[in-house]
C-alpha atoms as a PDB file:
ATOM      1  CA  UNK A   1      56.821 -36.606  63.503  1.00  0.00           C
ATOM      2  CA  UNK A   2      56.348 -40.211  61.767  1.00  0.00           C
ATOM      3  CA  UNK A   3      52.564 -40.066  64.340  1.00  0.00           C
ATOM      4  CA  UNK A   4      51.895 -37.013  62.565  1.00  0.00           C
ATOM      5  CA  UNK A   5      52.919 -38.144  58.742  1.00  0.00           C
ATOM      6  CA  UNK A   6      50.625 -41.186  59.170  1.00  0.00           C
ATOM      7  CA  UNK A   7      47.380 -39.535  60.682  1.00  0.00           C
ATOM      8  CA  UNK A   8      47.661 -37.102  57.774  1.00  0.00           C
ATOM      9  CA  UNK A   9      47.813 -40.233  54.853  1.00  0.00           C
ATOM     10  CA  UNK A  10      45.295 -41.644  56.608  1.00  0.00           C
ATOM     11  CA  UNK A  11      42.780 -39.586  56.037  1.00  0.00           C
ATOM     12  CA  UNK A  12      43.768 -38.534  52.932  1.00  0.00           C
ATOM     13  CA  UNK A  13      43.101 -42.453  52.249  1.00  0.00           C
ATOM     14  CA  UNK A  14      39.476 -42.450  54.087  1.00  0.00           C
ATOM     15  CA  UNK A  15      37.703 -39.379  51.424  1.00  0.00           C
ATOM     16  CA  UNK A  16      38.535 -41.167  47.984  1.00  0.00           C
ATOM     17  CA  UNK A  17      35.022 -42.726  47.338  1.00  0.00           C
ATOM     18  CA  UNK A  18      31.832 -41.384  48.345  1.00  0.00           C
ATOM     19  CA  UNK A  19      27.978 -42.901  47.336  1.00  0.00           C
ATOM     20  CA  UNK A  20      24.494 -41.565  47.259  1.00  0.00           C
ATOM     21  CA  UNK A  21      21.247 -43.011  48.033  1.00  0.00           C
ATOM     22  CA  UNK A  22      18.851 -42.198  46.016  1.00  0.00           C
ATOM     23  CA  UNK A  23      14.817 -42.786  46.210  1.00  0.00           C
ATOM     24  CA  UNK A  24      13.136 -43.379  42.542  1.00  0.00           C
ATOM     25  CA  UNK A  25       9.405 -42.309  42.506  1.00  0.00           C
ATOM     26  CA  UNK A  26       9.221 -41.335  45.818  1.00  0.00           C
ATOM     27  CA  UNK A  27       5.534 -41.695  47.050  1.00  0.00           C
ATOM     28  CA  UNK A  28       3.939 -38.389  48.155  1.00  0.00           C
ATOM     29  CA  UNK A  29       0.689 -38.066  50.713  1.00  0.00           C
ATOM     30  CA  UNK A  30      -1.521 -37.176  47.799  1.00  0.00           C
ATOM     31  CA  UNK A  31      -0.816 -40.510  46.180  1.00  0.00           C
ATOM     32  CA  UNK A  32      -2.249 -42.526  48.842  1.00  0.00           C
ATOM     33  CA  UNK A  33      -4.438 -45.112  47.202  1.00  0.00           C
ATOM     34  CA  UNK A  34      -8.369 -44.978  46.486  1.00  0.00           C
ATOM     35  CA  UNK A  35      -9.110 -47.814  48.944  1.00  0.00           C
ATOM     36  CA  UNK A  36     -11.401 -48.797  50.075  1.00  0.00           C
ATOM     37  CA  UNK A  37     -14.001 -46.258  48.482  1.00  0.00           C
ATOM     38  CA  UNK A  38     -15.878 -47.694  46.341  1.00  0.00           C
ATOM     39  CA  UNK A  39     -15.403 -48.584  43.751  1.00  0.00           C
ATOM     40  CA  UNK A  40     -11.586 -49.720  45.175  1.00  0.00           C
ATOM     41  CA  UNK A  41      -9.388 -49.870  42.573  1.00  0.00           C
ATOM     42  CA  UNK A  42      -6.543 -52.511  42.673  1.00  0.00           C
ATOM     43  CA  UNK A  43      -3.427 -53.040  40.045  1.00  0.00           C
ATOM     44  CA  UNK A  44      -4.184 -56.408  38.963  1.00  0.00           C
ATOM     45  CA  UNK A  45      -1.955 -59.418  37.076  1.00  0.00           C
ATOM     46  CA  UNK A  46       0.884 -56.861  34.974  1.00  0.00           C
ATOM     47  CA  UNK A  47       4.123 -55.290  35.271  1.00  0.00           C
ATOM     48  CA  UNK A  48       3.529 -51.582  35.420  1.00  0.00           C
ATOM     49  CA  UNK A  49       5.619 -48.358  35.781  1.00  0.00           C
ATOM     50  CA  UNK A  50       4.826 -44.964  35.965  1.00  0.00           C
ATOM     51  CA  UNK A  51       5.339 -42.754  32.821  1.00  0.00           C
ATOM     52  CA  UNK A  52       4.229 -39.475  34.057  1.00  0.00           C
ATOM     53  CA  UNK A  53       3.249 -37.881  37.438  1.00  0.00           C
ATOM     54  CA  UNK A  54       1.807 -33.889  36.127  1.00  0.00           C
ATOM     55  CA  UNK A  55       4.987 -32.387  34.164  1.00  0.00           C
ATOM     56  CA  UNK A  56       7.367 -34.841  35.641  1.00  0.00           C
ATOM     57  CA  UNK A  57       8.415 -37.781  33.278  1.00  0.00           C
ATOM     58  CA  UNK A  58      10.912 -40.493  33.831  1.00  0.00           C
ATOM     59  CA  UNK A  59      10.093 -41.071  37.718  1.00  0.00           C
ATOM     60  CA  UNK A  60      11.040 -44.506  37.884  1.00  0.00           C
ATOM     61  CA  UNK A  61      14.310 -44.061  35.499  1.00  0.00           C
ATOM     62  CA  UNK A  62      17.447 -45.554  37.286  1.00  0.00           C
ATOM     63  CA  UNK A  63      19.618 -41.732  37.282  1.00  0.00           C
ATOM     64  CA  UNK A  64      23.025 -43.127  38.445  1.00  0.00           C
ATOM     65  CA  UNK A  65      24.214 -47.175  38.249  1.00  0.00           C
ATOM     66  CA  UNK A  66      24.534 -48.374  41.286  1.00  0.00           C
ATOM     67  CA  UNK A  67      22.336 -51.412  43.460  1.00  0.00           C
ATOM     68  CA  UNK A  68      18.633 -51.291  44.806  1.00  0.00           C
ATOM     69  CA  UNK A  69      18.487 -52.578  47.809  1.00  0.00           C
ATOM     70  CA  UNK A  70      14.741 -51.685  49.028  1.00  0.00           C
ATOM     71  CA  UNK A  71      11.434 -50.780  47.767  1.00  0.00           C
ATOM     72  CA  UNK A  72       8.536 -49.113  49.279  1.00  0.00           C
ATOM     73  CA  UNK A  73       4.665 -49.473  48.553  1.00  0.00           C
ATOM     74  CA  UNK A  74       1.536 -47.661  49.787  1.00  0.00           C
ATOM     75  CA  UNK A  75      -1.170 -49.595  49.591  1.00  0.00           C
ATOM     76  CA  UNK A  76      -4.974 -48.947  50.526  1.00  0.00           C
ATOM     77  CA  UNK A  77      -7.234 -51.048  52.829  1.00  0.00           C
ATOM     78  CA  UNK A  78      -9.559 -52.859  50.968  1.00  0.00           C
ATOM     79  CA  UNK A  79     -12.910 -54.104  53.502  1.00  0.00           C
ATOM     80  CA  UNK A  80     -13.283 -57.983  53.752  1.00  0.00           C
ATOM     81  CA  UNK A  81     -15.510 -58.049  51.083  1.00  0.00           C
ATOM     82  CA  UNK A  82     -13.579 -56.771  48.757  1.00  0.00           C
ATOM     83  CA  UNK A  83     -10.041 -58.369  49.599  1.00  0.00           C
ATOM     84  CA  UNK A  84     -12.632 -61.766  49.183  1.00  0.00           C
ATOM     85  CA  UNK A  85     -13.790 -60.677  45.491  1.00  0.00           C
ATOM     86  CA  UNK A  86     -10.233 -59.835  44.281  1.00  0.00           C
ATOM     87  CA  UNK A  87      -8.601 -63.189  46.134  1.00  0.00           C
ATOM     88  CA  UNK A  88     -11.331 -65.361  44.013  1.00  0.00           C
ATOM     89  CA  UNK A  89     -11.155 -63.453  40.399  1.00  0.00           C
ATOM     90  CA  UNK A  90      -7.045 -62.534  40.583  1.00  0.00           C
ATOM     91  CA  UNK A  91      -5.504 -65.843  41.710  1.00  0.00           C
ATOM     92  CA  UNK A  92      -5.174 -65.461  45.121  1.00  0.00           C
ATOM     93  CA  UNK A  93      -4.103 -63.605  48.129  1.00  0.00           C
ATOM     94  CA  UNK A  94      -2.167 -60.014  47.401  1.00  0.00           C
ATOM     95  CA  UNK A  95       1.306 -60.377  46.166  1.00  0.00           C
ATOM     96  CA  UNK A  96       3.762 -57.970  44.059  1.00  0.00           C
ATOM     97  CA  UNK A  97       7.591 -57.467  44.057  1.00  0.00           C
ATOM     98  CA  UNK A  98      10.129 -55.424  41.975  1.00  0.00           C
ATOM     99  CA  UNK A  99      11.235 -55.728  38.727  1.00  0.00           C
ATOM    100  CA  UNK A 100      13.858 -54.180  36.664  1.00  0.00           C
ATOM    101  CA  UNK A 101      13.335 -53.330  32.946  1.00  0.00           C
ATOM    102  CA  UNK A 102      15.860 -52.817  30.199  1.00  0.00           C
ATOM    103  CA  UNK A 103      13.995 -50.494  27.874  1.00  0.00           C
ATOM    104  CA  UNK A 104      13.935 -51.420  24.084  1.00  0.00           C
ATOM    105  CA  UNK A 105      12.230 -50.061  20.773  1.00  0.00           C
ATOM    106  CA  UNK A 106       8.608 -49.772  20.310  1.00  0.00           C
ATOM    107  CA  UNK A 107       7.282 -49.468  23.909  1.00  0.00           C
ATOM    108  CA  UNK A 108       9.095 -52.713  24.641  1.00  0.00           C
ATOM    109  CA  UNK A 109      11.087 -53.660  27.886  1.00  0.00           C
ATOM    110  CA  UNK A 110      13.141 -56.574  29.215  1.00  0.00           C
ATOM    111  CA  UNK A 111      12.346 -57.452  32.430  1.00  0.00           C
ATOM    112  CA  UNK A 112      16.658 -58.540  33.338  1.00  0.00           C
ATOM    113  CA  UNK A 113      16.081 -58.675  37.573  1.00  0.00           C
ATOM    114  CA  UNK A 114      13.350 -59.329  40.040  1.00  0.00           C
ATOM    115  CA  UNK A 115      13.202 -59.084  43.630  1.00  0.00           C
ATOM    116  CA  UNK A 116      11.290 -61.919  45.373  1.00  0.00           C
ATOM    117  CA  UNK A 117       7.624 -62.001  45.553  1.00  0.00           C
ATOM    118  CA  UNK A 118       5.798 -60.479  48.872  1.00  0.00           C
ATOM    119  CA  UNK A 119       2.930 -61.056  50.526  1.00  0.00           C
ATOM    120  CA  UNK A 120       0.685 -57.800  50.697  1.00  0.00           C
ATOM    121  CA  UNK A 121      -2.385 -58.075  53.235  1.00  0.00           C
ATOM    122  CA  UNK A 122      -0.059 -57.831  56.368  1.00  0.00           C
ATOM    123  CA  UNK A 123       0.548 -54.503  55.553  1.00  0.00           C
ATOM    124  CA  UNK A 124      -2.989 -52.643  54.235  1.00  0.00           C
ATOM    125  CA  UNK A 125      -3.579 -49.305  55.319  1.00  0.00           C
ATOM    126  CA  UNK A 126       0.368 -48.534  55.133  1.00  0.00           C
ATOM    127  CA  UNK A 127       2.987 -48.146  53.327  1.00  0.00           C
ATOM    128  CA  UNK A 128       5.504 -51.560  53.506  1.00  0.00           C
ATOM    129  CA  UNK A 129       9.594 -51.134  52.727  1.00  0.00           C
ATOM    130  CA  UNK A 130      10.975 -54.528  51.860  1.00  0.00           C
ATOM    131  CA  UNK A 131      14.533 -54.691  52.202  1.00  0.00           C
ATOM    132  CA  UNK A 132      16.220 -56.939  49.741  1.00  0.00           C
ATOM    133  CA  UNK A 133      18.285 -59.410  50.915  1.00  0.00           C
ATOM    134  CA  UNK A 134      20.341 -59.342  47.661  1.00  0.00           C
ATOM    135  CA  UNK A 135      20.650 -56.112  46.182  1.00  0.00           C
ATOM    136  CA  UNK A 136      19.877 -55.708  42.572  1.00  0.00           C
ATOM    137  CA  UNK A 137      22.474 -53.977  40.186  1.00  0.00           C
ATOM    138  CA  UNK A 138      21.038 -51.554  38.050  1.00  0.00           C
ATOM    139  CA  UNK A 139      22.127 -49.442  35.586  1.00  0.00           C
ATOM    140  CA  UNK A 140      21.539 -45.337  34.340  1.00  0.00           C
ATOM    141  CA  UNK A 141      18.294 -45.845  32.077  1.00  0.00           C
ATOM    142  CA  UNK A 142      17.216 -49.007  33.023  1.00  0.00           C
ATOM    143  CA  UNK A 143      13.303 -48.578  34.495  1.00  0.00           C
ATOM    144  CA  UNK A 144      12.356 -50.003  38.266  1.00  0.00           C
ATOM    145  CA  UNK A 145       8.194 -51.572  37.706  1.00  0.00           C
ATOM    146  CA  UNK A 146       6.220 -53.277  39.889  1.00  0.00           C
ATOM    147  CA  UNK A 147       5.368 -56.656  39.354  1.00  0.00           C
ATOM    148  CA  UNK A 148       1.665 -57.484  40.635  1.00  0.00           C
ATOM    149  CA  UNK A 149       1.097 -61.132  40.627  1.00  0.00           C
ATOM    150  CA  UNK A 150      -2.260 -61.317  41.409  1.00  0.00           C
ATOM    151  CA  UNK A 151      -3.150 -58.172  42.874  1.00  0.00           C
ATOM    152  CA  UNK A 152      -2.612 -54.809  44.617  1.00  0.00           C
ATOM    153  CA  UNK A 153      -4.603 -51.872  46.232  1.00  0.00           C
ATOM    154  CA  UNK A 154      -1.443 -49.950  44.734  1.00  0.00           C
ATOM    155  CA  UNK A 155      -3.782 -47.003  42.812  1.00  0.00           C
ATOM    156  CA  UNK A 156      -4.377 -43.734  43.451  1.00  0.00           C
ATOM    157  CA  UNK A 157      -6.768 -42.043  41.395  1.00  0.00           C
ATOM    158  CA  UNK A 158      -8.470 -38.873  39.806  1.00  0.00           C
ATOM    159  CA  UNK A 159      -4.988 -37.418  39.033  1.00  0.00           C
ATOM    160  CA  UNK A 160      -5.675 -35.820  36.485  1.00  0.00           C
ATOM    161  CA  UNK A 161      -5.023 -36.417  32.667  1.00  0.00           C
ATOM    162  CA  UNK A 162      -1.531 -35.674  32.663  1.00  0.00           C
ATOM    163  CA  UNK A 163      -0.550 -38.537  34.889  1.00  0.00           C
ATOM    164  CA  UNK A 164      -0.078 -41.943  33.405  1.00  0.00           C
ATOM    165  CA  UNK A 165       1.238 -45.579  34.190  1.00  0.00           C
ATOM    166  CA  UNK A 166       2.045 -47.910  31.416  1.00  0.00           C
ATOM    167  CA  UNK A 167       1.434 -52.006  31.579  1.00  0.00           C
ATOM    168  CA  UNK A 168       2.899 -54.972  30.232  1.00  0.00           C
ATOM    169  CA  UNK A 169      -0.154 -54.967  27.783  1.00  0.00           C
ATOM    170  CA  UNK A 170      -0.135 -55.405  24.370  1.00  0.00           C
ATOM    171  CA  UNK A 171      -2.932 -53.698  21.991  1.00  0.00           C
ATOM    172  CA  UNK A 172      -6.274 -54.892  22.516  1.00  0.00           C
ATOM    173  CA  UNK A 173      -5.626 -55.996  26.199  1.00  0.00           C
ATOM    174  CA  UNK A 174      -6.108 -53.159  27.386  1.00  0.00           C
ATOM    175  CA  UNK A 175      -9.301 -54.076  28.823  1.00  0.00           C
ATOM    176  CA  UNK A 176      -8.335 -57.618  29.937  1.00  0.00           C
ATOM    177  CA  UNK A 177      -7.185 -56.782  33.437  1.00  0.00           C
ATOM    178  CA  UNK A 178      -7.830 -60.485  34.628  1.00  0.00           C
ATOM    179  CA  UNK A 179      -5.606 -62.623  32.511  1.00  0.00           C
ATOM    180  CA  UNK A 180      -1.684 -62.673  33.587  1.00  0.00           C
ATOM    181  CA  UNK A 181       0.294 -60.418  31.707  1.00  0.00           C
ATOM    182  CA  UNK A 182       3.046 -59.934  34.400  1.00  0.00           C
ATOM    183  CA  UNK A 183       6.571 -60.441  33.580  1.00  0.00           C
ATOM    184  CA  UNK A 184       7.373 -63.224  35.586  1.00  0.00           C
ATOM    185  CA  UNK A 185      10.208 -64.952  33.450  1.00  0.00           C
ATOM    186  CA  UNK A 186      13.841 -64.126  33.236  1.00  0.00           C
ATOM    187  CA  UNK A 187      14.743 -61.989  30.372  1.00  0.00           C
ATOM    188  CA  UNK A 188      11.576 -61.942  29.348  1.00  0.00           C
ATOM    189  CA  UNK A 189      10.413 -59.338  26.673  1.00  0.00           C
ATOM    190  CA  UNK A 190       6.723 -57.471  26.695  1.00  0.00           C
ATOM    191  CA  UNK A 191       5.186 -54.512  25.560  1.00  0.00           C
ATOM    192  CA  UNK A 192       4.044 -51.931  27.481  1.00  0.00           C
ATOM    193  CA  UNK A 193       1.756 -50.211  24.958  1.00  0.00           C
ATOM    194  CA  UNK A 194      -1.471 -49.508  27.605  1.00  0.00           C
ATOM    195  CA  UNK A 195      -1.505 -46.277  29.076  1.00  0.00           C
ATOM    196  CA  UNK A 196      -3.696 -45.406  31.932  1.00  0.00           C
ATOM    197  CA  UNK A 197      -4.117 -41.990  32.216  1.00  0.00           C
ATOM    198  CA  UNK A 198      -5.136 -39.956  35.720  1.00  0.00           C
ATOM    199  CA  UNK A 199      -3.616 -42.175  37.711  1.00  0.00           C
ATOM    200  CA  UNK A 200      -0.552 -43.108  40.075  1.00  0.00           C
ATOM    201  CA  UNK A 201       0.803 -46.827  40.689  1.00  0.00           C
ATOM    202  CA  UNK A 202       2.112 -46.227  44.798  1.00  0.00           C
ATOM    203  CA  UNK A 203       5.346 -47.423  44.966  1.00  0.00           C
ATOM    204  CA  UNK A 204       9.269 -46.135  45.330  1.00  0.00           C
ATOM    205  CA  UNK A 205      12.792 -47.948  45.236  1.00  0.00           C
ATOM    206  CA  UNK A 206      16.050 -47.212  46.955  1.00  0.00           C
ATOM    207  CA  UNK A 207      19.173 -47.548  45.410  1.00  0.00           C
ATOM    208  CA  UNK A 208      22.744 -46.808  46.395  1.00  0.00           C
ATOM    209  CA  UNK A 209      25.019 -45.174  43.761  1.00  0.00           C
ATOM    210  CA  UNK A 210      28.518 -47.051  42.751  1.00  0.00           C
ATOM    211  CA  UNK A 211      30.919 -44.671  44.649  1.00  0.00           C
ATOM    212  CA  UNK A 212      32.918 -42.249  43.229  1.00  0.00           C
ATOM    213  CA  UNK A 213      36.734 -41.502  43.565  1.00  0.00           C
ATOM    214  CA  UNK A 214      36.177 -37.801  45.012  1.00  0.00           C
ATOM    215  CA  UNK A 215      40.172 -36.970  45.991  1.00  0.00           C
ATOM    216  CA  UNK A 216      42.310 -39.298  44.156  1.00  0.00           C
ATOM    217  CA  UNK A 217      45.520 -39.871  46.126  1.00  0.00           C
ATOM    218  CA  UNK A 218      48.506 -38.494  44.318  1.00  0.00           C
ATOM    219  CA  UNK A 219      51.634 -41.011  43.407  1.00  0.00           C
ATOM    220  CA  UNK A 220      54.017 -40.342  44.946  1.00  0.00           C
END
């Protein structure tokens, strides 16, 4: 009888907390990126998230708190050429990682985490999932962007109008897609007030939710 009391307690104890894990802006096949037609199209020197995909807003909106602990990126396959002409006019070899934004007033964000910088070119013709060896706490409403150091053959293209990514750009920059605008310092503050419409930044980030209590033991 006391065998059978304690195998019941037991796993009463073992349901109380359960967690999800989530994928934010999961990439789909017709995102690939445009690379390497011609022209190839590369995210260059900005912090950028994804405001729209068709009807769908919010994409890369944190839904639950919880910790990211990977993120994902399909990325085209530039020719030698071209990886050659974006290495000498956007600072050097491919390189992005994740950042986390704190959304503010007026189209501006805090960037308040960052994964570490990776190295891109290994991976070209794929899509890459970099574990992090930390995971990041984030929180509901707080917006996961990628953070393109120099640059990235992270586009797809000819989406249509009614899908948009926003940059760290302020007004009248939209145009300058050379000089750094990337938020590369901690708590730093930007704007994102460029939109570029009818197309798709190709990346994702998984998170695991905080758990939940889901069957509370009772006092007894």
């Amino acid at each position: 009888m006391v065998l059978c009391a304690a195998a019941v307690v037991g796993g009463a104890a073992a349901s109380v907390a359960s967690a999800e894990v989530i994928e934010i802006g999961k990439i789909e096949e017709m995102s690939k990126p445009g690379c390497p037609g011609k022209p190839c199209y590369a995210v260059s020197r900005t912090t950028g998230y994804q405001a729209k995909v068709g009807p769908l807003r919010g994409l890369m909106v944190v839904p639950k708190n919880g910790r990211l602990v990977a993120w994902s990126i399909s990325l085209g396959k530039p020719g030698t050429k071209q990886i050659e002409f974006f290495d000498s006019k956007l600072g050097g070899e491919s390189q992005a990682q994740i950042t986390i934004l704190d959304p503010k007033r007026k189209l501006r964000s805090r960037a308040v985490a960052q994964g570490p910088p990776m190295k891109l070119q290994p991976y070209f013709g794929g899509i890459a999932q970099f574990p992090l060896e930390t995971s990041i706490p984030v929180k509901k409403g707080q917006i996961v962007a990628l953070t393109v150091l120099t640059w990235a053959p992270a586009l797809a293209t000819n989406l249509g109008n009614a899908t948009s990514w926003r940059a760290s750009r302020e007004k009248g920059q939209c145009e300058d897609t050379v000089n750094q605008t990337s938020q590369l310092l901690p708590n730093q503050l930007a704007q994102y007030y460029c939109l570029y419409r009818t197309a798709r930044l190709t990346y994702s980030a998984t998170m695991v939710t905080t758990p939940k209590q889901t069957n509370p033991a009772k006092p007894k």
